[in-house]
N, C-alpha and C. Protein backbone atom coordinates (compact mmCIF):
# COMPACT_ATOMS: atom_id res chain seq x y z
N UNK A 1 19.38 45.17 -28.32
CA UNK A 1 18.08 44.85 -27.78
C UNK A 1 17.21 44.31 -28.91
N UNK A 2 16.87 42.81 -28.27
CA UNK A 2 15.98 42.40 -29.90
C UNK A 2 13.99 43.37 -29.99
N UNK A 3 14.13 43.19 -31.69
CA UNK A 3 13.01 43.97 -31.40
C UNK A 3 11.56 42.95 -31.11
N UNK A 4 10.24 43.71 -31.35
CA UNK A 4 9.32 43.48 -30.83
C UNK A 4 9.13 41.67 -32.00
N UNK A 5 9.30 41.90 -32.76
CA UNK A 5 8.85 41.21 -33.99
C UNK A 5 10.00 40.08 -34.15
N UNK A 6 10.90 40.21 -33.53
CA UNK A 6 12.15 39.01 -33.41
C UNK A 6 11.68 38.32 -32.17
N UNK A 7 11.22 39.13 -30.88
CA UNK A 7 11.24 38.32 -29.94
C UNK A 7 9.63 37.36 -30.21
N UNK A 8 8.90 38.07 -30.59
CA UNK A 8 7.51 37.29 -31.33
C UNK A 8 8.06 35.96 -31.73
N UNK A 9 8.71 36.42 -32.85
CA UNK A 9 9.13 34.92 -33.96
C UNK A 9 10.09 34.08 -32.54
N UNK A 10 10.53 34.38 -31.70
CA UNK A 10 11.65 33.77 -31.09
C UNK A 10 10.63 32.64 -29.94
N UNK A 11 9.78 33.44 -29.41
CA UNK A 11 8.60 32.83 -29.03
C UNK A 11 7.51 31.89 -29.80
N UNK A 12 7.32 32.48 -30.93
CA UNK A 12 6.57 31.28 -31.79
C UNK A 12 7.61 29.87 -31.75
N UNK A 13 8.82 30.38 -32.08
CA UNK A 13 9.99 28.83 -32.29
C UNK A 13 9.84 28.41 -31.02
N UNK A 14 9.66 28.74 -29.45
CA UNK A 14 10.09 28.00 -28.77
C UNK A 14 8.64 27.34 -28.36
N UNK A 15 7.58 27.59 -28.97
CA UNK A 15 6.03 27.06 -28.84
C UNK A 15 6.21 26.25 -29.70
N UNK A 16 6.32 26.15 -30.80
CA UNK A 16 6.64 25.16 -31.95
C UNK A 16 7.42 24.40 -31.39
N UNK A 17 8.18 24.57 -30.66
CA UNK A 17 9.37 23.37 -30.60
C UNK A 17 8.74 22.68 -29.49
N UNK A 18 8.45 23.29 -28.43
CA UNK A 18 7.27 22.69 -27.41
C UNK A 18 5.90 21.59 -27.84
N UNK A 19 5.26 22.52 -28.63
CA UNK A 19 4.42 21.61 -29.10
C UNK A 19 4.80 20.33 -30.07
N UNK A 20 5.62 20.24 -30.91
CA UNK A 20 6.03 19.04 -31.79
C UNK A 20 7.04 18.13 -30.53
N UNK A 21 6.99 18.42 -29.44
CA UNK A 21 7.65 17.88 -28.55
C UNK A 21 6.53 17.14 -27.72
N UNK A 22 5.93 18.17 -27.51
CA UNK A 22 4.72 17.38 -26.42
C UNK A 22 3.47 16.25 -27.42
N UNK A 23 3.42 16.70 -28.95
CA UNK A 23 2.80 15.67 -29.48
C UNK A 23 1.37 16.81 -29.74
N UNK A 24 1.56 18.45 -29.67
CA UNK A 24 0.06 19.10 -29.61
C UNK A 24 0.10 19.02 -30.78
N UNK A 25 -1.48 19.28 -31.44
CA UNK A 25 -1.93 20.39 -33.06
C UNK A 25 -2.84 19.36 -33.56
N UNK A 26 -3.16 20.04 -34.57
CA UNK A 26 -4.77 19.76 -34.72
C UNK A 26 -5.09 18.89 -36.26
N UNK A 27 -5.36 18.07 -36.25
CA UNK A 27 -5.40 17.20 -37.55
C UNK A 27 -6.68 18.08 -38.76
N UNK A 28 -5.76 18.02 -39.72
CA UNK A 28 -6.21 18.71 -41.29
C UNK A 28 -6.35 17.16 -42.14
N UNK A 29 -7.52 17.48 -42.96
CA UNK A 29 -7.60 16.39 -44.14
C UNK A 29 -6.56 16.11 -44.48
N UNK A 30 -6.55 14.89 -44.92
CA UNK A 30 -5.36 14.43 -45.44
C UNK A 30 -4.93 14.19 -46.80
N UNK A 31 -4.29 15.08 -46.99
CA UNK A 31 -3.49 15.01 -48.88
C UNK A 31 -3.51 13.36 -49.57
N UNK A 32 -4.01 13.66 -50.50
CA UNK A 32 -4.22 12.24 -51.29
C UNK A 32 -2.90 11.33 -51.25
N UNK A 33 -2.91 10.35 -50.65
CA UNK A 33 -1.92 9.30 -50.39
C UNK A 33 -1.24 9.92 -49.03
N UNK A 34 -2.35 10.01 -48.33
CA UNK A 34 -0.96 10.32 -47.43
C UNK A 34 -2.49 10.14 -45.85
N UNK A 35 -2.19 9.15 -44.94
CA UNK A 35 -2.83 9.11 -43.97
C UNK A 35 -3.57 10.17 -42.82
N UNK A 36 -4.65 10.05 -42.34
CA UNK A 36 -4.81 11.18 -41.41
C UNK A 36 -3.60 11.41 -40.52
N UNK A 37 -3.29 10.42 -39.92
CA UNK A 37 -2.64 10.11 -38.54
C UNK A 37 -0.70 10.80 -39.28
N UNK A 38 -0.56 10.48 -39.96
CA UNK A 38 0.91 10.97 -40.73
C UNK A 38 0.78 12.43 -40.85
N UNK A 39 -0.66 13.22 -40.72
CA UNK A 39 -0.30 15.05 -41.01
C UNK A 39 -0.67 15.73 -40.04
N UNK A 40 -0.25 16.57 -39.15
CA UNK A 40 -0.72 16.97 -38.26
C UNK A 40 -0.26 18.67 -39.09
N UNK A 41 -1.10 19.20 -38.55
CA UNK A 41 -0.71 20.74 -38.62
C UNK A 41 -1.44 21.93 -37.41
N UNK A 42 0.10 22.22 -37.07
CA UNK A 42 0.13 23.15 -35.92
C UNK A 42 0.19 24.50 -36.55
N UNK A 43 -1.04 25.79 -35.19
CA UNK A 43 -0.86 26.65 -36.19
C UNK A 43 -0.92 27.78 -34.78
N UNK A 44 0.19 28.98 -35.19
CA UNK A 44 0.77 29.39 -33.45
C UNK A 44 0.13 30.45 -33.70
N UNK A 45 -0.11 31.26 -32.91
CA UNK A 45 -0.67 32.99 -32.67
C UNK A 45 0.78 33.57 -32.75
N UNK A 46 0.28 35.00 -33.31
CA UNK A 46 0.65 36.12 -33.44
C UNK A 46 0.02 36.87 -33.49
N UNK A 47 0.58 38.60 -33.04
CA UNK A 47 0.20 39.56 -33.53
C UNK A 47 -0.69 40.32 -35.25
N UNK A 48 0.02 39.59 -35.79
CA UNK A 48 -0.24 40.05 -37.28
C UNK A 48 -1.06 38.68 -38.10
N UNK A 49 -0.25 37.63 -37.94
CA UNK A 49 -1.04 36.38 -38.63
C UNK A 49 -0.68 35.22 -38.17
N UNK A 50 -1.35 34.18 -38.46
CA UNK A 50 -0.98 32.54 -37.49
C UNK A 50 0.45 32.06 -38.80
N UNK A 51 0.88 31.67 -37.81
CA UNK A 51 2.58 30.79 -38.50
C UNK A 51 1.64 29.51 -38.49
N UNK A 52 2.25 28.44 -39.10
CA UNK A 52 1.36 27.13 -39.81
C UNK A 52 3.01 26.46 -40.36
N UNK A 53 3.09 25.10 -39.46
CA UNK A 53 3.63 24.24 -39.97
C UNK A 53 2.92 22.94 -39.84
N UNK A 54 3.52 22.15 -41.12
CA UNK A 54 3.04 20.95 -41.58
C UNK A 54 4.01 19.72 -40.99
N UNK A 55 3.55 18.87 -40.72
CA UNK A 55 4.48 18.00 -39.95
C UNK A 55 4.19 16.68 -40.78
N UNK A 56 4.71 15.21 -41.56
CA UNK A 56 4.35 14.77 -42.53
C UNK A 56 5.50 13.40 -41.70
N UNK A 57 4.87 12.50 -40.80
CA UNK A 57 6.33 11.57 -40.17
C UNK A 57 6.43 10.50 -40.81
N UNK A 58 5.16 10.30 -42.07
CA UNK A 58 5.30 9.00 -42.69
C UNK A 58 5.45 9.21 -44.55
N UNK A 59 6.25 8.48 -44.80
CA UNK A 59 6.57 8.94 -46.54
C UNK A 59 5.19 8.62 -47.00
N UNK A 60 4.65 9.44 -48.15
CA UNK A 60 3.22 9.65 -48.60
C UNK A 60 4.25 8.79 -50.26
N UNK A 61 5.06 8.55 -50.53
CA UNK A 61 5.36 7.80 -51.26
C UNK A 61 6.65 6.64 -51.52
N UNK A 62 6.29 5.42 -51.47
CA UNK A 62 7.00 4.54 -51.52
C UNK A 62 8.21 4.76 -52.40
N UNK A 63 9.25 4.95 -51.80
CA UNK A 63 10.69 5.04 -52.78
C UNK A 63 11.30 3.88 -53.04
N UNK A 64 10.60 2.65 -52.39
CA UNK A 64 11.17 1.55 -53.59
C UNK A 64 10.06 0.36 -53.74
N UNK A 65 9.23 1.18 -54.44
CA UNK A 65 8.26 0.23 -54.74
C UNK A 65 8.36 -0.24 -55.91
N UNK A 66 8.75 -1.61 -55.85
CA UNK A 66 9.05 -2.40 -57.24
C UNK A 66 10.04 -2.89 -57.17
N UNK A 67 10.82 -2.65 -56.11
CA UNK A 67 12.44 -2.90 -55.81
C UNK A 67 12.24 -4.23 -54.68
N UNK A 68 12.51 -5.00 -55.24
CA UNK A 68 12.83 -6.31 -54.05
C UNK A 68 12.64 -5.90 -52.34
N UNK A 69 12.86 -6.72 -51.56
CA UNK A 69 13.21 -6.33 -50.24
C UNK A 69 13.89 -7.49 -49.38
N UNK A 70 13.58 -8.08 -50.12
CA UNK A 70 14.21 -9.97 -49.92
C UNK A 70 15.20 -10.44 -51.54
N UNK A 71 16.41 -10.38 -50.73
CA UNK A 71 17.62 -10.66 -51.45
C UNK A 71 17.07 -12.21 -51.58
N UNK A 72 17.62 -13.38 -50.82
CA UNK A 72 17.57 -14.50 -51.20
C UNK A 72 17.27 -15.17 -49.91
N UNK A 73 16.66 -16.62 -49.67
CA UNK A 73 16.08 -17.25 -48.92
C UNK A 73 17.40 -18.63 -48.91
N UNK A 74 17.56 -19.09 -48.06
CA UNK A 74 18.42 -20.17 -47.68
C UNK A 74 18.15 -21.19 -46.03
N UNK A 75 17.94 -22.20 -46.39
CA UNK A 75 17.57 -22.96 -45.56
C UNK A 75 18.36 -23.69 -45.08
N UNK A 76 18.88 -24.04 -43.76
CA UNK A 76 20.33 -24.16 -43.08
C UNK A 76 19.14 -25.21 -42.30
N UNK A 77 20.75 -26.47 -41.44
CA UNK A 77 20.39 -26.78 -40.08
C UNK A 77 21.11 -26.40 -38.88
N UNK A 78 20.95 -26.15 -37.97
CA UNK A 78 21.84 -26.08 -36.52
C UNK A 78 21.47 -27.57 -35.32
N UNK A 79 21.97 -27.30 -34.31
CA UNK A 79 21.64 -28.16 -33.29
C UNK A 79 20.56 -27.85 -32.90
N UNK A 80 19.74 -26.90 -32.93
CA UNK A 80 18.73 -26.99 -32.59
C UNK A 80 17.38 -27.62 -33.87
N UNK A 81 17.60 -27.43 -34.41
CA UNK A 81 16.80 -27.88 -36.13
C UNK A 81 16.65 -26.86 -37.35
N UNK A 82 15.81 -26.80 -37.92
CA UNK A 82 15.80 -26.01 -39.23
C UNK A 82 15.92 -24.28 -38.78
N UNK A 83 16.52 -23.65 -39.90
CA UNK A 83 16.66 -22.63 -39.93
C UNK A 83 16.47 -21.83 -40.95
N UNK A 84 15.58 -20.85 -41.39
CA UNK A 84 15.34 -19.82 -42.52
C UNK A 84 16.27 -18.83 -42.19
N UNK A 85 17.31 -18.94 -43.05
CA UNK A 85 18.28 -17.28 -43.47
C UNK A 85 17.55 -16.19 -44.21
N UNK A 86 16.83 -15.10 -44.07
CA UNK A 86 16.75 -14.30 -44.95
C UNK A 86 17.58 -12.88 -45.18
N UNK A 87 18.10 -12.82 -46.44
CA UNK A 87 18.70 -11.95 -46.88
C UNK A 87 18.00 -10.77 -47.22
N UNK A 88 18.06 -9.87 -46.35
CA UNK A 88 17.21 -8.81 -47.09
C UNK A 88 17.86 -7.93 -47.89
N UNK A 89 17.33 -7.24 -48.87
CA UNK A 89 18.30 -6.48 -50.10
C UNK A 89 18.68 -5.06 -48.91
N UNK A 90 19.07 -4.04 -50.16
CA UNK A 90 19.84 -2.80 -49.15
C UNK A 90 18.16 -2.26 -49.05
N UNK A 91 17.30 -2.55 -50.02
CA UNK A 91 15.82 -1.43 -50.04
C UNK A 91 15.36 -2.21 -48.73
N UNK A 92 15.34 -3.53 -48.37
CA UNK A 92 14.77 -4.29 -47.07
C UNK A 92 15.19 -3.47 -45.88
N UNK A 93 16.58 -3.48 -46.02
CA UNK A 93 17.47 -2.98 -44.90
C UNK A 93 16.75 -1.30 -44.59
N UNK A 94 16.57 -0.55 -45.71
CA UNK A 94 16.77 0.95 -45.47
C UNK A 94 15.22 1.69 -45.62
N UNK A 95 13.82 0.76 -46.06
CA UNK A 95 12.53 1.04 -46.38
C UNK A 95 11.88 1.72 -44.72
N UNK A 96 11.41 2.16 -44.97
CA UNK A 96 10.36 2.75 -43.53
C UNK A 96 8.78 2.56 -44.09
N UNK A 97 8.80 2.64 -45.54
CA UNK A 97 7.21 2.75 -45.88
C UNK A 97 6.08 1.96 -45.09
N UNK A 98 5.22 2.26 -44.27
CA UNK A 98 4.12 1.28 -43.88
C UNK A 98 3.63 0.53 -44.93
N UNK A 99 3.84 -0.56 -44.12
CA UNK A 99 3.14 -2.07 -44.87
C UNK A 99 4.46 -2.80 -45.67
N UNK A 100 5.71 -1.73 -45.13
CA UNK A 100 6.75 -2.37 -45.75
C UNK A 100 6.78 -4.21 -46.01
N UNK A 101 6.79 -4.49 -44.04
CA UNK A 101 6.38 -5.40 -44.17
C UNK A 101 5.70 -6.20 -43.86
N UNK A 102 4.76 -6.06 -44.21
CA UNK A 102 3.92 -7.12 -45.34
C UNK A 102 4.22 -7.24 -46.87
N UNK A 103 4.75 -6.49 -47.37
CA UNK A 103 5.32 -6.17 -48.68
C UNK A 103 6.37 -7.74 -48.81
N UNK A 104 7.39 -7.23 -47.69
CA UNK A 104 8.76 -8.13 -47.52
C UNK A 104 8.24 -9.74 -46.97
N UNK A 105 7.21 -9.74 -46.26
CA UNK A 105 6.53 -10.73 -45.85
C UNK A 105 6.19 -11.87 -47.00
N UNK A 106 5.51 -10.87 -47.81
CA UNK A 106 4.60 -11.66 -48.91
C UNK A 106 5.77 -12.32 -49.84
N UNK A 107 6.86 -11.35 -49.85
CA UNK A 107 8.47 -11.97 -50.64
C UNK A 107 8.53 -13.22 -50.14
N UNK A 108 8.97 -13.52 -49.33
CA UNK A 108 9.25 -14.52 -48.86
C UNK A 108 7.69 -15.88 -48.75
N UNK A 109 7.22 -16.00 -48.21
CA UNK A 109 6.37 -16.85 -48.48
C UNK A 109 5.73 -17.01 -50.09
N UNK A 110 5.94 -16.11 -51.04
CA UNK A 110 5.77 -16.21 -52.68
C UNK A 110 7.18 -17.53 -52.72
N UNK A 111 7.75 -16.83 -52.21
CA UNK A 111 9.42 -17.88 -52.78
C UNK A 111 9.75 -19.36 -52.07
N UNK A 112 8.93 -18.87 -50.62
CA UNK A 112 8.66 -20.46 -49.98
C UNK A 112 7.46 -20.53 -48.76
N UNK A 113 6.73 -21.41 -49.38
CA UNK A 113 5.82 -21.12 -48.40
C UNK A 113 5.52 -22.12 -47.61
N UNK A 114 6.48 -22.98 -47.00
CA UNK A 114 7.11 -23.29 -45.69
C UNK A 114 7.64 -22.35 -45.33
N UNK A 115 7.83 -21.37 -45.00
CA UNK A 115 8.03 -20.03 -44.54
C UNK A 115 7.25 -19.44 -43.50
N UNK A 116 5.73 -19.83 -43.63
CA UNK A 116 4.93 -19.54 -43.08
C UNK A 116 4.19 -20.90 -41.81
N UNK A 117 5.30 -20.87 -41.43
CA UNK A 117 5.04 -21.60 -40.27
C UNK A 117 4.50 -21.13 -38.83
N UNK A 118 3.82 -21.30 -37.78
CA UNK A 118 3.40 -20.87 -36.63
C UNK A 118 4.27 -20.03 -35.90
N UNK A 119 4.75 -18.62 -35.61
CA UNK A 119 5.76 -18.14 -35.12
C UNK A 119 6.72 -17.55 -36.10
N UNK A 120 6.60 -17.81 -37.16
CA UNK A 120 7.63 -17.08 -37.99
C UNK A 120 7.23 -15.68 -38.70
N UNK A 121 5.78 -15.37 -38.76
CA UNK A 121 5.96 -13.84 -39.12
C UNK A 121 6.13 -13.24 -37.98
N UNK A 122 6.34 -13.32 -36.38
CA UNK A 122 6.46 -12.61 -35.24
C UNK A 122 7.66 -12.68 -35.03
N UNK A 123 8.83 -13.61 -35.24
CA UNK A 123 10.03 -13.74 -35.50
C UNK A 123 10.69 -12.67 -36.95
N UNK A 124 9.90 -12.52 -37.99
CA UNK A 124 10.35 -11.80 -38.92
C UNK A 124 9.90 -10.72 -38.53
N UNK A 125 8.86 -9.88 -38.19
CA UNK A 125 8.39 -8.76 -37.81
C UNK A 125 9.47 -8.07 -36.96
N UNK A 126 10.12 -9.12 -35.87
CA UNK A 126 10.91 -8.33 -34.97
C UNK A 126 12.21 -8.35 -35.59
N UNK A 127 12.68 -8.77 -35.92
CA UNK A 127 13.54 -8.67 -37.06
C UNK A 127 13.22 -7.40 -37.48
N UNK A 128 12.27 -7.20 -38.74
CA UNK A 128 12.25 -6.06 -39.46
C UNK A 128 11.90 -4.65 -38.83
N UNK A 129 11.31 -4.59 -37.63
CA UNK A 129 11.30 -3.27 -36.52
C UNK A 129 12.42 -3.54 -35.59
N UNK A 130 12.86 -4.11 -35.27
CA UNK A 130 13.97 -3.83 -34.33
C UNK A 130 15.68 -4.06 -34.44
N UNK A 131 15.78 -5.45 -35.14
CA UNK A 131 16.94 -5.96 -35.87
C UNK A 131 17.39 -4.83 -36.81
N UNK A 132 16.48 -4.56 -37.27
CA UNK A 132 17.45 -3.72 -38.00
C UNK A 132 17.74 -1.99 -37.74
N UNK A 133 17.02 -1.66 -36.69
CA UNK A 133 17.34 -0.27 -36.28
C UNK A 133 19.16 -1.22 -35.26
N UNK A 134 19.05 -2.29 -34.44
CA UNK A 134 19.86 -2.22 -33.44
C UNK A 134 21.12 -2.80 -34.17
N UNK A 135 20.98 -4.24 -35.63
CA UNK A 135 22.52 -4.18 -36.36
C UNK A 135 21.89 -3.83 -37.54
N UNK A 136 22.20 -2.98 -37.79
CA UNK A 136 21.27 -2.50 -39.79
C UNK A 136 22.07 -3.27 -40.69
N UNK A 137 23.35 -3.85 -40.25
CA UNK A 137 23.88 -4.56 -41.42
C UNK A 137 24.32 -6.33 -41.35
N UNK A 138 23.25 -6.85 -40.31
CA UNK A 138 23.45 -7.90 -39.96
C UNK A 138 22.73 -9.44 -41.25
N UNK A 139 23.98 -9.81 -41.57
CA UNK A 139 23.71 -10.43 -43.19
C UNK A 139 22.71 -10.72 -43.21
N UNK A 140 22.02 -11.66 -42.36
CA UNK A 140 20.90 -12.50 -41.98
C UNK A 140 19.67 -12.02 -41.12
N UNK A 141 18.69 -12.61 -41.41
CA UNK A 141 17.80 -12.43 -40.30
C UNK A 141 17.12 -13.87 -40.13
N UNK A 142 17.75 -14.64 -39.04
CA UNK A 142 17.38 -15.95 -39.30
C UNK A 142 15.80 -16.49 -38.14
N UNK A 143 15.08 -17.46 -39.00
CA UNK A 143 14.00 -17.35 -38.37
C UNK A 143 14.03 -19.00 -38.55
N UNK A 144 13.71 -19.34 -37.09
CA UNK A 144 13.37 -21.16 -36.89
C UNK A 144 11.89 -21.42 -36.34
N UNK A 145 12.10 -22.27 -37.19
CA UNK A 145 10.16 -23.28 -37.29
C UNK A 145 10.20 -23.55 -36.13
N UNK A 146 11.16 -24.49 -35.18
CA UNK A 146 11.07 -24.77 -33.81
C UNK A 146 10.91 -23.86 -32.88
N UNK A 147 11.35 -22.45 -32.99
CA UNK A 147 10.75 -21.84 -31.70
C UNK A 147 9.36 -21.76 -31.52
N UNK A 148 9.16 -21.53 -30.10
CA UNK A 148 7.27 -21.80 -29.90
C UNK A 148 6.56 -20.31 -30.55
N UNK A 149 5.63 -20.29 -30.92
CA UNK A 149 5.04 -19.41 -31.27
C UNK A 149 3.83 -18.74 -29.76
N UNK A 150 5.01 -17.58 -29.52
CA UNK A 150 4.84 -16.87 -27.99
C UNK A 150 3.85 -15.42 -28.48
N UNK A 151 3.64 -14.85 -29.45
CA UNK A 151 3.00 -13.92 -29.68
C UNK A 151 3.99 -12.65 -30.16
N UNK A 152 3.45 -11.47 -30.89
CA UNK A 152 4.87 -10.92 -30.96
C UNK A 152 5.37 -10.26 -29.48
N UNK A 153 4.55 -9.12 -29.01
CA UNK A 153 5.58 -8.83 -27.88
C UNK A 153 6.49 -9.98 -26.97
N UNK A 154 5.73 -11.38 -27.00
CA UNK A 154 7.05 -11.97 -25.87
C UNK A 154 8.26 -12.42 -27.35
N UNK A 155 7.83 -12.35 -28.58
CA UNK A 155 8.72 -12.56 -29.04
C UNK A 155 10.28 -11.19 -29.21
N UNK A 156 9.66 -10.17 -29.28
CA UNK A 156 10.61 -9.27 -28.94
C UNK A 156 11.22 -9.09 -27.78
N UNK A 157 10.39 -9.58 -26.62
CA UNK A 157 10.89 -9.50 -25.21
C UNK A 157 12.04 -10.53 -25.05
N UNK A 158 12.10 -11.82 -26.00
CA UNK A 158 13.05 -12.61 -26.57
C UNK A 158 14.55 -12.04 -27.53
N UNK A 159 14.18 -11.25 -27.56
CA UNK A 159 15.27 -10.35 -28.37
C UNK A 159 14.81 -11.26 -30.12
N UNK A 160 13.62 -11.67 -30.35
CA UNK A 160 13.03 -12.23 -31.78
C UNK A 160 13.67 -13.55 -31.81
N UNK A 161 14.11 -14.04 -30.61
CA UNK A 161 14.20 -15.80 -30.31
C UNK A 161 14.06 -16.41 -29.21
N UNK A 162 12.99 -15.89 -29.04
CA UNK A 162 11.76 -17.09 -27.83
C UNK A 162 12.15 -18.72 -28.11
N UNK A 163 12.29 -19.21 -26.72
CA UNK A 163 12.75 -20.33 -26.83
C UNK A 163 14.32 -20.87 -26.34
N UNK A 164 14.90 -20.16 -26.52
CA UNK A 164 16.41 -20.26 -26.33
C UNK A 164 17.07 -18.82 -26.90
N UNK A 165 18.70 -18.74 -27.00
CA UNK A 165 19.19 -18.11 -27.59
C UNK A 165 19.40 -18.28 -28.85
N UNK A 166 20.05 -17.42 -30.02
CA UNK A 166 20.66 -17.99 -31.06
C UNK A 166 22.04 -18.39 -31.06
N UNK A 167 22.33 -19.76 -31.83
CA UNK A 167 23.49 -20.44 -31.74
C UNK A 167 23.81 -20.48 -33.30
């Protein structure tokens, strides 16, 4: 028979697990480098004293800052017309930091800035949020001047090539 003080704690875990599920708890200042919205801290009742966990969903420090994120830039044609290859390094591929990219953004237009054509940071954006959660190791992330510049959601609703497919 569990005792009084196990089934407590057994109940706090299944409130805790409830609440970081449903999205409850109550925002605390936020630790230097580190956003309001990234700390939440939930804090449960008990008998004796409040349990207090810290919840932290965004890195409060960049682990590759200084490290490339754009391997190399290559400019191809197809049947349809020009094409930007970008290579992103393994830190491109594996970064989560906010503002990553813009970080990876700014790479690329430093190195060519025909790069920055109408439609191509909404084409690279979806690329860098979605391309790479769905192939994380797909060599390329290729982005063309000719597709129309649709906005980003219809460009993701494109699978990040509004306009046609890729060929």
């Amino acid at each position: 028979m569990p005792t009084e003080s196990a089934s407590r704690a057994a109940g706090a875990l299944a409130l805790l697990s409830a609440m970081m599920v449903a999205g409850c708890g109550t925002t605390e200042p936020p630790a230097p480098g580190t956003s309001a919205a990234a700390r939440t801290t939930m804090t449960l009742p008990s008998a004796s004293s409040p349990v207090t966990a810290t919840l932290s969903a965004t890195p409060v420090i960049d682990p590759y800052a200084g490290i490339p994120l754009i391997d190399q830039l290559e400019w191809t044609t197809n049947v349809d017309g020009p094409r930007l290859m970008v290579h992103p390094t393994r830190a491109g591929r594996d970064t989560t930091f906010p503002g990553s990219d813009l970080r990876a953004w700014q790479e690329i237009r430093s190195r060519d800035p025909a790069a920055d054509a109408p439609g191509m940071w909404d084409q690279f954006r979806c690329h860098w949020e979605w391309a790479r959660l769905i192939a994380p190791d797909k060599p390329t992330w290729n982005l063309e001047p000719w597709r129309p510049p649709v906005g980003y959601d219809a460009t993701v609703d494109a699978a990040c090539n509004p306009g046609g497919p890729e060929r």
